[in-house]
PDB file of N, CA and C in Angstrom:
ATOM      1  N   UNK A   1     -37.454   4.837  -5.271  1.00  0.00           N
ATOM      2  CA  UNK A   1     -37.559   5.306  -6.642  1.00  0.00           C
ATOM      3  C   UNK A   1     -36.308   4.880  -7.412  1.00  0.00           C
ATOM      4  N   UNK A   2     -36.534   4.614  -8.832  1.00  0.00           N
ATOM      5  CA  UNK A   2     -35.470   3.582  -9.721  1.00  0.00           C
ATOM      6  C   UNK A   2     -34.191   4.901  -9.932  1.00  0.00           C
ATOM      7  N   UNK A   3     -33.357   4.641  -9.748  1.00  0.00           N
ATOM      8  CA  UNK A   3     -32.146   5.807 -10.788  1.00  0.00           C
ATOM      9  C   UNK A   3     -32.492   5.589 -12.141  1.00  0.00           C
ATOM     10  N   UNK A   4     -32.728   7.032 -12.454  1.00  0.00           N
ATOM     11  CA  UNK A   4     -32.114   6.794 -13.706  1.00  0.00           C
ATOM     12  C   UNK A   4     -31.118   5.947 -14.844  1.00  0.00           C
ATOM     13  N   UNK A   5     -30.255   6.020 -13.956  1.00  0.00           N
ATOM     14  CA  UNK A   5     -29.217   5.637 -14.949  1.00  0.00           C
ATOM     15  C   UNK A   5     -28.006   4.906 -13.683  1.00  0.00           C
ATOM     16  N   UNK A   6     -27.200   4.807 -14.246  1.00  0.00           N
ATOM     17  CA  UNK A   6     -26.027   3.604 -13.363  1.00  0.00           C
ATOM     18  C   UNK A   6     -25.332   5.086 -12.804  1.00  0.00           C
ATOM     19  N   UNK A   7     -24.841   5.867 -13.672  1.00  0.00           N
ATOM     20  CA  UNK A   7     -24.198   7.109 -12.745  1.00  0.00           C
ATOM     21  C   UNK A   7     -25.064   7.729 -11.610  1.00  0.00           C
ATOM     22  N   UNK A   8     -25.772   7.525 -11.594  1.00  0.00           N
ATOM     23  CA  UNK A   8     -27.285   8.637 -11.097  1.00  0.00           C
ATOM     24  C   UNK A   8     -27.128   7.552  -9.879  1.00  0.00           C
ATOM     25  N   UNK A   9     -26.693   6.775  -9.774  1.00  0.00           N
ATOM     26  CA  UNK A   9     -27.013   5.423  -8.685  1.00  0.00           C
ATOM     27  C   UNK A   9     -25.732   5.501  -8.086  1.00  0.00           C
ATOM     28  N   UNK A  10     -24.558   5.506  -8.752  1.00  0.00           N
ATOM     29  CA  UNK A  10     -23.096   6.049  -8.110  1.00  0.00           C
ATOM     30  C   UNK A  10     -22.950   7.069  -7.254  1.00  0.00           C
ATOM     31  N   UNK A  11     -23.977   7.773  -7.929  1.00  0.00           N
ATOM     32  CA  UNK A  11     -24.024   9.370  -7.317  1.00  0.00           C
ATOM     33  C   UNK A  11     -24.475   9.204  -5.498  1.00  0.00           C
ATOM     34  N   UNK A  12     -25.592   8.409  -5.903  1.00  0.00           N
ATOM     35  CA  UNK A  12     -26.798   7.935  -4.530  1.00  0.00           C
ATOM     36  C   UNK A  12     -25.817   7.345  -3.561  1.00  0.00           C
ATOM     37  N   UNK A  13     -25.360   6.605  -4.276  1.00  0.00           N
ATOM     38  CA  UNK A  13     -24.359   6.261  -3.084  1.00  0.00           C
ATOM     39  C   UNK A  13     -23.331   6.554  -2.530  1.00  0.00           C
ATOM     40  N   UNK A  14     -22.440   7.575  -2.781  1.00  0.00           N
ATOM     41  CA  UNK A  14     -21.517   8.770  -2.640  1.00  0.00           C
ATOM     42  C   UNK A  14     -21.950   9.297  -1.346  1.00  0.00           C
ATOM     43  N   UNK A  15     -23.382   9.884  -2.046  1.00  0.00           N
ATOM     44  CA  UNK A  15     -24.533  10.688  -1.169  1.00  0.00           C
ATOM     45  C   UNK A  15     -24.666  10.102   0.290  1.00  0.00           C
ATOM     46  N   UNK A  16     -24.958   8.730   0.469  1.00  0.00           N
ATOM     47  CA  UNK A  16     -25.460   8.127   1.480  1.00  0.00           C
ATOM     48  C   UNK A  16     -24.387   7.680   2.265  1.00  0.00           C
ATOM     49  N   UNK A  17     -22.811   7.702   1.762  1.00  0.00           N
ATOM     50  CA  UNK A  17     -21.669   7.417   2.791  1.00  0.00           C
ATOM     51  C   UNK A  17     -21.330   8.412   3.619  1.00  0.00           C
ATOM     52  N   UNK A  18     -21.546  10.201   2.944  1.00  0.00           N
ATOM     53  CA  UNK A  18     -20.966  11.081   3.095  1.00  0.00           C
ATOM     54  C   UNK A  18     -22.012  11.433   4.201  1.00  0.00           C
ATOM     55  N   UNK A  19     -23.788  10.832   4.085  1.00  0.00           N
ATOM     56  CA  UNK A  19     -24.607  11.333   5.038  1.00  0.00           C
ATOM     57  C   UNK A  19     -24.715  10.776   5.996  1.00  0.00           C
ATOM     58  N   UNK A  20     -23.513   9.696   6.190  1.00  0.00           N
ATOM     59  CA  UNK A  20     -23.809   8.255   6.669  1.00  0.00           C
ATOM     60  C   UNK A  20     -25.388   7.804   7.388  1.00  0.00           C
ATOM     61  N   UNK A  21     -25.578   7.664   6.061  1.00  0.00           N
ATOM     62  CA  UNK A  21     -26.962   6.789   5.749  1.00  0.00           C
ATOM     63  C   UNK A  21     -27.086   5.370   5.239  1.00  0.00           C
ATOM     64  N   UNK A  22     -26.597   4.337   5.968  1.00  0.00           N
ATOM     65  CA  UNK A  22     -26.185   3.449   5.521  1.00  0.00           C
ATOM     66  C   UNK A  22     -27.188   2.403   5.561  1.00  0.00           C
ATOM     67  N   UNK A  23     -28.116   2.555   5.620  1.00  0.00           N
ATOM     68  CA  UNK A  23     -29.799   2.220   5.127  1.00  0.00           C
ATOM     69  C   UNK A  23     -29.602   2.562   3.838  1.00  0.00           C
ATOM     70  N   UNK A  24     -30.037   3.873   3.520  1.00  0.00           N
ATOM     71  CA  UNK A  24     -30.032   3.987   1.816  1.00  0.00           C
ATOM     72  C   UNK A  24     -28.300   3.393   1.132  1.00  0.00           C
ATOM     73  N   UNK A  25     -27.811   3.261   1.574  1.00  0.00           N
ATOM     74  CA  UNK A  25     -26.220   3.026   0.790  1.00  0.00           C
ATOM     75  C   UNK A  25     -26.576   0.947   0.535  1.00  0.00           C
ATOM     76  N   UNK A  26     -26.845   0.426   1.162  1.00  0.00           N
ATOM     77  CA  UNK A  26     -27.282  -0.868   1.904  1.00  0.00           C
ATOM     78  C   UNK A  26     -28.329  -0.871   0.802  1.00  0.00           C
ATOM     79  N   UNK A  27     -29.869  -0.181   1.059  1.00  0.00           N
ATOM     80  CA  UNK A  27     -30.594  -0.343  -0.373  1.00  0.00           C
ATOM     81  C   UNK A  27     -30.679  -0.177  -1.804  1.00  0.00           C
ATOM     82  N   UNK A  28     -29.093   0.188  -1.815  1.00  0.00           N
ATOM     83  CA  UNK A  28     -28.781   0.693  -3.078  1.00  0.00           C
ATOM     84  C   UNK A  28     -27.350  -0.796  -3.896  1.00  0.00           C
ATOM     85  N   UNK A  29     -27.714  -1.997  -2.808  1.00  0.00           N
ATOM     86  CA  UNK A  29     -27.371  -3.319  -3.199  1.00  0.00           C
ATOM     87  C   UNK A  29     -27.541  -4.474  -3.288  1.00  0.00           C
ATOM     88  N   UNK A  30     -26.781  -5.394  -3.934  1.00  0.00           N
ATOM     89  CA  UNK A  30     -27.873  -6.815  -4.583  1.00  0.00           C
ATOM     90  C   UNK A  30     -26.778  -7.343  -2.903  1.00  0.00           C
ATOM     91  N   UNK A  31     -27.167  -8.626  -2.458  1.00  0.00           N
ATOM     92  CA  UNK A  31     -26.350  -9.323  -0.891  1.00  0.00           C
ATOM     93  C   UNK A  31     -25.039  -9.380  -1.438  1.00  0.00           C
ATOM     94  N   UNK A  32     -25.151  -9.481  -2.418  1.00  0.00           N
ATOM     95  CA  UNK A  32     -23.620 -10.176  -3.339  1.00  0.00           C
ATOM     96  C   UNK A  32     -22.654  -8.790  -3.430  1.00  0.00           C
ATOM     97  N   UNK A  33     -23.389  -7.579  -3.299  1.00  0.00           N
ATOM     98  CA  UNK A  33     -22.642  -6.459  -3.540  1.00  0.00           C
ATOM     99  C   UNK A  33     -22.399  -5.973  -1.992  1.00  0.00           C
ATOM    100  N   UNK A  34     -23.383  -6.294  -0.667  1.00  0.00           N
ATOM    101  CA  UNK A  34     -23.422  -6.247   0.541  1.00  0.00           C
ATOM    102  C   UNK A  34     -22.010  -6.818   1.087  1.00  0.00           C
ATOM    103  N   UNK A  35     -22.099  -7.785   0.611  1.00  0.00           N
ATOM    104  CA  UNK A  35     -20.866  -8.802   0.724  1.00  0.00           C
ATOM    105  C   UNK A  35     -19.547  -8.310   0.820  1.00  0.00           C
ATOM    106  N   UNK A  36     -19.258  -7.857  -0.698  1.00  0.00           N
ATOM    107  CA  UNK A  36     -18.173  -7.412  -1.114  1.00  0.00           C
ATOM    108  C   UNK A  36     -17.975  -5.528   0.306  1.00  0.00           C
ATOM    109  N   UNK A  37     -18.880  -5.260   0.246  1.00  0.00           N
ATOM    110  CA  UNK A  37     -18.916  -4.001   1.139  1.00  0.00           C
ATOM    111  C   UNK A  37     -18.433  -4.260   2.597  1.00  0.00           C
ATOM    112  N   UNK A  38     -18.541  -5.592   2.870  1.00  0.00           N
ATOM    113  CA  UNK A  38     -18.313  -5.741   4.148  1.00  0.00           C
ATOM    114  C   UNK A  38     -16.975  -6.334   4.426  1.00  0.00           C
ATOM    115  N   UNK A  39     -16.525  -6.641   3.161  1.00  0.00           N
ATOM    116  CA  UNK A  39     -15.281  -7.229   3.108  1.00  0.00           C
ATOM    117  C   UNK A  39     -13.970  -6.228   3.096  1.00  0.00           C
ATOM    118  N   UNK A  40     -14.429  -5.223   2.014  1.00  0.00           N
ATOM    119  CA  UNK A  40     -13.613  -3.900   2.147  1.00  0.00           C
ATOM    120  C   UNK A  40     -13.071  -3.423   3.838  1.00  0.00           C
ATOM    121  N   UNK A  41     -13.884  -3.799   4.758  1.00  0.00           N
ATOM    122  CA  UNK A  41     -13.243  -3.810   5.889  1.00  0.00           C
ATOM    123  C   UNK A  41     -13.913  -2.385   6.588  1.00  0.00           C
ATOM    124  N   UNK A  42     -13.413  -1.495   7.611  1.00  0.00           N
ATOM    125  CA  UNK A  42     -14.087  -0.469   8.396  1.00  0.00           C
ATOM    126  C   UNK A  42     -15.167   0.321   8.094  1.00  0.00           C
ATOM    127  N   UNK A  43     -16.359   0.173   9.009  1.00  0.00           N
ATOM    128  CA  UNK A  43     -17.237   1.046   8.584  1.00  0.00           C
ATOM    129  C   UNK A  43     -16.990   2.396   9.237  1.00  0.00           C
ATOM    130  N   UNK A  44     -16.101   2.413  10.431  1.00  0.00           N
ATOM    131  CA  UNK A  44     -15.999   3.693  11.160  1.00  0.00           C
ATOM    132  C   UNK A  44     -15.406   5.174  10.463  1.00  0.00           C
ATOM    133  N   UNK A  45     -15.279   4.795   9.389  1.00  0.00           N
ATOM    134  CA  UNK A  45     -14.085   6.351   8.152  1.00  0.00           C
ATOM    135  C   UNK A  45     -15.405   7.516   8.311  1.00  0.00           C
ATOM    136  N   UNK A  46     -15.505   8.275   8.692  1.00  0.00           N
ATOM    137  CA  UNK A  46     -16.031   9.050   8.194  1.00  0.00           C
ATOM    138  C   UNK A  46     -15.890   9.734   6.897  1.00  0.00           C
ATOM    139  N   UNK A  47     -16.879   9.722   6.119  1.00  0.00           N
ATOM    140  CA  UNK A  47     -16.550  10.138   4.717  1.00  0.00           C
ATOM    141  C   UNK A  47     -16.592  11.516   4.210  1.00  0.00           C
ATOM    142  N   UNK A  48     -16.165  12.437   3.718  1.00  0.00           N
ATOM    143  CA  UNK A  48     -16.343  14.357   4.109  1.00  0.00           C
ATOM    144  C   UNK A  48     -16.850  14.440   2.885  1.00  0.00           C
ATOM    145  N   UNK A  49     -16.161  13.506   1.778  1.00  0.00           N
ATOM    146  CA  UNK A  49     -16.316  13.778   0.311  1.00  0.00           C
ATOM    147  C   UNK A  49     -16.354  12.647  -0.884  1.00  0.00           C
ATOM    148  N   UNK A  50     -16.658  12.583  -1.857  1.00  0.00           N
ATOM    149  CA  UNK A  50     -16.634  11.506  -2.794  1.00  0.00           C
ATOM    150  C   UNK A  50     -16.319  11.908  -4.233  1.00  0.00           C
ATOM    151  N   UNK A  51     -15.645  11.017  -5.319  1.00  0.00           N
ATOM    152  CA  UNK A  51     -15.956  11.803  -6.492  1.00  0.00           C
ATOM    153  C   UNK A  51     -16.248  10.349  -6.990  1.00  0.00           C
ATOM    154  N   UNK A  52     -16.756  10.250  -8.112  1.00  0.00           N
ATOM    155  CA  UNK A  52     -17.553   9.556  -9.435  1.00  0.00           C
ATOM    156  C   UNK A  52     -16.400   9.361 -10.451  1.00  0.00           C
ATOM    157  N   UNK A  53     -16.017   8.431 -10.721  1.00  0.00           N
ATOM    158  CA  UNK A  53     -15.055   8.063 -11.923  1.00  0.00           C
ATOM    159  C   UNK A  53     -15.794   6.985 -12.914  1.00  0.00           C
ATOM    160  N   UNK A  54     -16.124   7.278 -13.927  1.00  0.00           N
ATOM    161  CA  UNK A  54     -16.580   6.108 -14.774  1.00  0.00           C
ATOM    162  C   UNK A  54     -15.842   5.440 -15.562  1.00  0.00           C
ATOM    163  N   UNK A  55     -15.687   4.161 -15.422  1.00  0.00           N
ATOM    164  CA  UNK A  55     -14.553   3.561 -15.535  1.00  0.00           C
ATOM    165  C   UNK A  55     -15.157   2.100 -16.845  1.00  0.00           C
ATOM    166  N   UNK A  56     -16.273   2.783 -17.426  1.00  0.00           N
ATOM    167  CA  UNK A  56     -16.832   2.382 -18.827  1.00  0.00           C
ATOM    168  C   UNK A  56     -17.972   0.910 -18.540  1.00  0.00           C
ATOM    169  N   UNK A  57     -18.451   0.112 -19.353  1.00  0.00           N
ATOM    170  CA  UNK A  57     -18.977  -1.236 -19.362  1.00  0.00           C
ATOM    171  C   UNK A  57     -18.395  -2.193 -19.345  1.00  0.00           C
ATOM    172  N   UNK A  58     -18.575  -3.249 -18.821  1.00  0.00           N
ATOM    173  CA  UNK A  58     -17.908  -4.664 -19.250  1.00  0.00           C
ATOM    174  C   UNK A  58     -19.562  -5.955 -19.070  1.00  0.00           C
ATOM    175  N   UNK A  59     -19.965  -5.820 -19.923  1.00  0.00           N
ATOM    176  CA  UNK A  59     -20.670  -6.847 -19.804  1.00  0.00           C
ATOM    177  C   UNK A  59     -21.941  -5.890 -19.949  1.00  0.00           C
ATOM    178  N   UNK A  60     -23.016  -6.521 -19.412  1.00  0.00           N
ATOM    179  CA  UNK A  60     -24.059  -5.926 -18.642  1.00  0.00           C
ATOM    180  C   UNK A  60     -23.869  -4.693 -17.440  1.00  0.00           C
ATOM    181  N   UNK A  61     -23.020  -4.555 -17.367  1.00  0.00           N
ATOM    182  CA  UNK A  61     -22.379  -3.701 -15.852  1.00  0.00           C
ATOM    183  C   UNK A  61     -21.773  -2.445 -16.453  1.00  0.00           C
ATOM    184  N   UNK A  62     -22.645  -1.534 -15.608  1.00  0.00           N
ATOM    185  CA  UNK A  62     -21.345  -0.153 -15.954  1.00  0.00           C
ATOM    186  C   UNK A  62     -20.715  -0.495 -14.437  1.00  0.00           C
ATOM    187  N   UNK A  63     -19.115  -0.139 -14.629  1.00  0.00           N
ATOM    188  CA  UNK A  63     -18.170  -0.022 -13.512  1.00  0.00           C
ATOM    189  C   UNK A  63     -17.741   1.645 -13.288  1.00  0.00           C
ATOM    190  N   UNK A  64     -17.844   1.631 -11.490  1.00  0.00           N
ATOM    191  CA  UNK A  64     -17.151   3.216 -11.467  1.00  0.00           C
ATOM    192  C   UNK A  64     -16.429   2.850 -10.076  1.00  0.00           C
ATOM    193  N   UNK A  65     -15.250   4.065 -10.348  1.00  0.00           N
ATOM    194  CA  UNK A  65     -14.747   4.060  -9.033  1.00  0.00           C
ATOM    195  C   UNK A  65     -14.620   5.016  -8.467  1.00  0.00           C
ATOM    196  N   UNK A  66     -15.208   4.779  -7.089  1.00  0.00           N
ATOM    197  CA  UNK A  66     -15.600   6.086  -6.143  1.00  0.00           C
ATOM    198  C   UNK A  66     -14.824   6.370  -5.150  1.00  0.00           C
ATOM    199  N   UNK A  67     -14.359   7.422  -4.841  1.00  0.00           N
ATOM    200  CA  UNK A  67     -13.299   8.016  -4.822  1.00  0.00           C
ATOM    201  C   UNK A  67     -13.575   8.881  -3.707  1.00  0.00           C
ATOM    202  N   UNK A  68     -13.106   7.933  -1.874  1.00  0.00           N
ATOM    203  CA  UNK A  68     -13.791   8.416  -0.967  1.00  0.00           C
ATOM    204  C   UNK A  68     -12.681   9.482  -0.140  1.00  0.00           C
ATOM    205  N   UNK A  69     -12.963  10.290  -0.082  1.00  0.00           N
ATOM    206  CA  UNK A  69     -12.007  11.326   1.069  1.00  0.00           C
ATOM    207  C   UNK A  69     -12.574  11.051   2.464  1.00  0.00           C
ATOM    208  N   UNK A  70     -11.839  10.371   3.534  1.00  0.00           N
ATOM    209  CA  UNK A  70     -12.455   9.781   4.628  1.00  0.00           C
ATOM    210  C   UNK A  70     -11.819  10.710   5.695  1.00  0.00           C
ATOM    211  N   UNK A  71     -11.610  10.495   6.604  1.00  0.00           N
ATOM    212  CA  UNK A  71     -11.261  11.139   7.655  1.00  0.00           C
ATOM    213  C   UNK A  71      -9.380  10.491   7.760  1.00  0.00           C
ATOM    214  N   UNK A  72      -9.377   9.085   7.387  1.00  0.00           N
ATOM    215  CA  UNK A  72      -8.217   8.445   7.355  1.00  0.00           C
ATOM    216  C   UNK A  72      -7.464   8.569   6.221  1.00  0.00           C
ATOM    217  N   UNK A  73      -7.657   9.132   4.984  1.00  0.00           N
ATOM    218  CA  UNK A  73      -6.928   9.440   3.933  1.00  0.00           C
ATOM    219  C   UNK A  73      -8.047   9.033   3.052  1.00  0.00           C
ATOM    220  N   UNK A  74      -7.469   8.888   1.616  1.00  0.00           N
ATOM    221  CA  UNK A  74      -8.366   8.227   0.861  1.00  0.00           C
ATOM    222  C   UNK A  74      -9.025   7.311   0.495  1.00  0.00           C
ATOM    223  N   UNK A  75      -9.645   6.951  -0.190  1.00  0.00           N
ATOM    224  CA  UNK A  75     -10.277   5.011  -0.428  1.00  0.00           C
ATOM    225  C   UNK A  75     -10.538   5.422  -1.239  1.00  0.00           C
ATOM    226  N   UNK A  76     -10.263   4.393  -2.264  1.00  0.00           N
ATOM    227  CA  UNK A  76     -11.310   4.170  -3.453  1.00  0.00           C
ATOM    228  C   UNK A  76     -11.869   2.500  -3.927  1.00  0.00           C
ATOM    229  N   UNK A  77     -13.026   2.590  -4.015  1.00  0.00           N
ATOM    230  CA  UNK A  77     -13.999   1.733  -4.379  1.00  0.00           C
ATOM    231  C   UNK A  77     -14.390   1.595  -5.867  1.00  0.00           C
ATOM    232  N   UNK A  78     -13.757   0.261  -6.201  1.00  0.00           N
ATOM    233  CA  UNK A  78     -14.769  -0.248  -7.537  1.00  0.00           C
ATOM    234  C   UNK A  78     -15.957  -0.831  -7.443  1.00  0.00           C
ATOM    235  N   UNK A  79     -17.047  -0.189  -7.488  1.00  0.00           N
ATOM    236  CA  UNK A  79     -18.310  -0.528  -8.007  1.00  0.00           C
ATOM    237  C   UNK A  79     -18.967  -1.141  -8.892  1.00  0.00           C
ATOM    238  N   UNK A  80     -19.611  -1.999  -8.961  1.00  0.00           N
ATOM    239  CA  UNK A  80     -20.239  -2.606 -10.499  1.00  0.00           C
ATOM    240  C   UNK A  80     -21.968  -2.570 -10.216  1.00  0.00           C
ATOM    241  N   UNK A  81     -22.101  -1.905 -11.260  1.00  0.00           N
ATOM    242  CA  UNK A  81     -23.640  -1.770 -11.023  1.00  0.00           C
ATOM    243  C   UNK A  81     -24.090  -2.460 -12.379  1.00  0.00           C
ATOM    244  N   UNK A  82     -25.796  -2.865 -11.920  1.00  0.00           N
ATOM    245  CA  UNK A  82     -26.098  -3.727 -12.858  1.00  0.00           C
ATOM    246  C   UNK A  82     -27.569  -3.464 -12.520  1.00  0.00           C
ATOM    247  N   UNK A  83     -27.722  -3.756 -13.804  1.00  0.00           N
ATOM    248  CA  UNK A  83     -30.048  -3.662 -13.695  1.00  0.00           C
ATOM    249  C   UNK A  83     -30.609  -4.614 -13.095  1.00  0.00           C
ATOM    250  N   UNK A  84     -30.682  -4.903 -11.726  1.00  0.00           N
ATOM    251  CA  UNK A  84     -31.917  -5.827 -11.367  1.00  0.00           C
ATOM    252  C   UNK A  84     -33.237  -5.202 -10.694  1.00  0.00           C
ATOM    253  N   UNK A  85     -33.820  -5.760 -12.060  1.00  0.00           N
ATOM    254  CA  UNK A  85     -35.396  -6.025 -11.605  1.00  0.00           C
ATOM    255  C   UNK A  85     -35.658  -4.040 -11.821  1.00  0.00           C
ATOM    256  N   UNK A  86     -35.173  -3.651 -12.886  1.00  0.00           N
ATOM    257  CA  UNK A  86     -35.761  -2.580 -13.339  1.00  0.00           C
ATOM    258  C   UNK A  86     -34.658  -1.069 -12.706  1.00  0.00           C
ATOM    259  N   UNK A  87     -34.192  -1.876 -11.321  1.00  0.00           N
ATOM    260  CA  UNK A  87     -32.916  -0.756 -10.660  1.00  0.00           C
ATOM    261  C   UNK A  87     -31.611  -0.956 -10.921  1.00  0.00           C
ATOM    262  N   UNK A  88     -30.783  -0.216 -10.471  1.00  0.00           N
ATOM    263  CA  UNK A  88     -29.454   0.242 -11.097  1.00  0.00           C
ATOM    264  C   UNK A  88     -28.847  -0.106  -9.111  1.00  0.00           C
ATOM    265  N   UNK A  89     -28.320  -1.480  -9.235  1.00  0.00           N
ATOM    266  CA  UNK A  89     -27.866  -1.688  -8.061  1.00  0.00           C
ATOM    267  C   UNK A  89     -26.115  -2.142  -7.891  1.00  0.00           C
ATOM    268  N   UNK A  90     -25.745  -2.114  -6.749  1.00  0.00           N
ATOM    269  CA  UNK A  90     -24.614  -2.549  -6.420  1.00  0.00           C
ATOM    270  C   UNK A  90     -24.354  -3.762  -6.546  1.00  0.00           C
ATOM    271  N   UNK A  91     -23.548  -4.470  -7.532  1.00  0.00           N
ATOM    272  CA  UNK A  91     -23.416  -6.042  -7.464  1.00  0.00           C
ATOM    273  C   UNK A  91     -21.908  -6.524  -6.946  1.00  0.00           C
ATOM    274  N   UNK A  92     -21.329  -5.308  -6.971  1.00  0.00           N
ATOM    275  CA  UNK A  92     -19.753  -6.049  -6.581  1.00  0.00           C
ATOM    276  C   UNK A  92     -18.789  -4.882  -5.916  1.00  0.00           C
ATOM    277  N   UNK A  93     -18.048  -5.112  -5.366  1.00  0.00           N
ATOM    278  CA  UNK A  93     -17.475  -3.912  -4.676  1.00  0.00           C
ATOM    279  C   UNK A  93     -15.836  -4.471  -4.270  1.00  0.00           C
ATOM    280  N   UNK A  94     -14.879  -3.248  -4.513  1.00  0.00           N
ATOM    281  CA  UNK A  94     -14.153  -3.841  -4.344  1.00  0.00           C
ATOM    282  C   UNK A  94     -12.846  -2.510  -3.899  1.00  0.00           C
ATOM    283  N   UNK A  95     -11.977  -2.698  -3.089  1.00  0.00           N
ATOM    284  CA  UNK A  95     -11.191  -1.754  -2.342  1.00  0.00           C
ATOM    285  C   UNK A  95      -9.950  -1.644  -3.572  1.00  0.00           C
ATOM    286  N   UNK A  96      -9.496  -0.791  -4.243  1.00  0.00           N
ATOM    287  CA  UNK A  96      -8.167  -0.337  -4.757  1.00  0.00           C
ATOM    288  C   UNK A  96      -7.305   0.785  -4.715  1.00  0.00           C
ATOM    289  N   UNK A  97      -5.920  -0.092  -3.844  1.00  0.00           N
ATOM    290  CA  UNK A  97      -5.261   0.209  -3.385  1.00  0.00           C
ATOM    291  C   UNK A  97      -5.183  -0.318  -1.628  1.00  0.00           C
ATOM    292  N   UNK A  98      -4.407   0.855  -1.013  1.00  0.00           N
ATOM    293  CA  UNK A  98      -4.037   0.234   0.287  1.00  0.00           C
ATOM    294  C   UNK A  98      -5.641   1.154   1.296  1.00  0.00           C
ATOM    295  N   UNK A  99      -5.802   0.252   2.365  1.00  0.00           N
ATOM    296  CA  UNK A  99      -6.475   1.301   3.515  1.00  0.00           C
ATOM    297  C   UNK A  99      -6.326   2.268   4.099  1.00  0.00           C
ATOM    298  N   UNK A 100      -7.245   2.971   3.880  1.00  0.00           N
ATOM    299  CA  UNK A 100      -6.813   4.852   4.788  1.00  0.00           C
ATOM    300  C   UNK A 100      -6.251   4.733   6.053  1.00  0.00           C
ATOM    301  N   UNK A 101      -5.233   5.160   6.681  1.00  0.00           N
ATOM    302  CA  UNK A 101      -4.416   4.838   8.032  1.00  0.00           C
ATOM    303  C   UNK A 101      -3.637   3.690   8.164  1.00  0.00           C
ATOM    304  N   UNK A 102      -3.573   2.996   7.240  1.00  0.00           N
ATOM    305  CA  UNK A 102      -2.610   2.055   6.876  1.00  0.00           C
ATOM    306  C   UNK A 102      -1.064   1.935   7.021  1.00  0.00           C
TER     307      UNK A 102
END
């Protein structure tokens, strides 16, 4: 089912790290945003918590950065979501700052 909206899709995916559901987190991106996810580096963090920062438009794209409380300290993730094909998906992803346990 489509999100609503680009926050509503931030949200989903918050949701699906913290449930580690990484099927729905995974269907909630374009390969190009897969990409960038895999590059960020460890999937092993357990995630306890998340928050939602909207961090406005640039283009076609709303950007947010999500704001992970892991088991290793914090992470935060820039997100870029974008409308393909009617959904509100992950197109780019990107780690700011240093790695939790670092």
């Amino acid at each position: 089912m489509p999100h609503a909206s680009a926050e509503e899709a931030a949200h989903a995916q918050g949701r699906a790290l913290v449930a580690r559901d990484f099927g729905a987190a995974i269907r909630g991106m374009t390969p190009e945003g897969l990409a960038g996810a895999m590059a960020v580096g460890n999937s092993t963090w357990n995630v306890a918590g998340y928050e939602v920062v909207d961090r406005g438009r640039e283009g076609g794209d709303q950007v947010f950065d999500i704001l992970l409380e892991t088991d290793l300290g914090p992470l935060t993730l820039r997100e870029r979501f974008r409308q393909v094909a009617g959904h509100w998906k992950v197109v780019a992803i990107e780690r700011v700052g240093a790695l939790p346990g670092a």
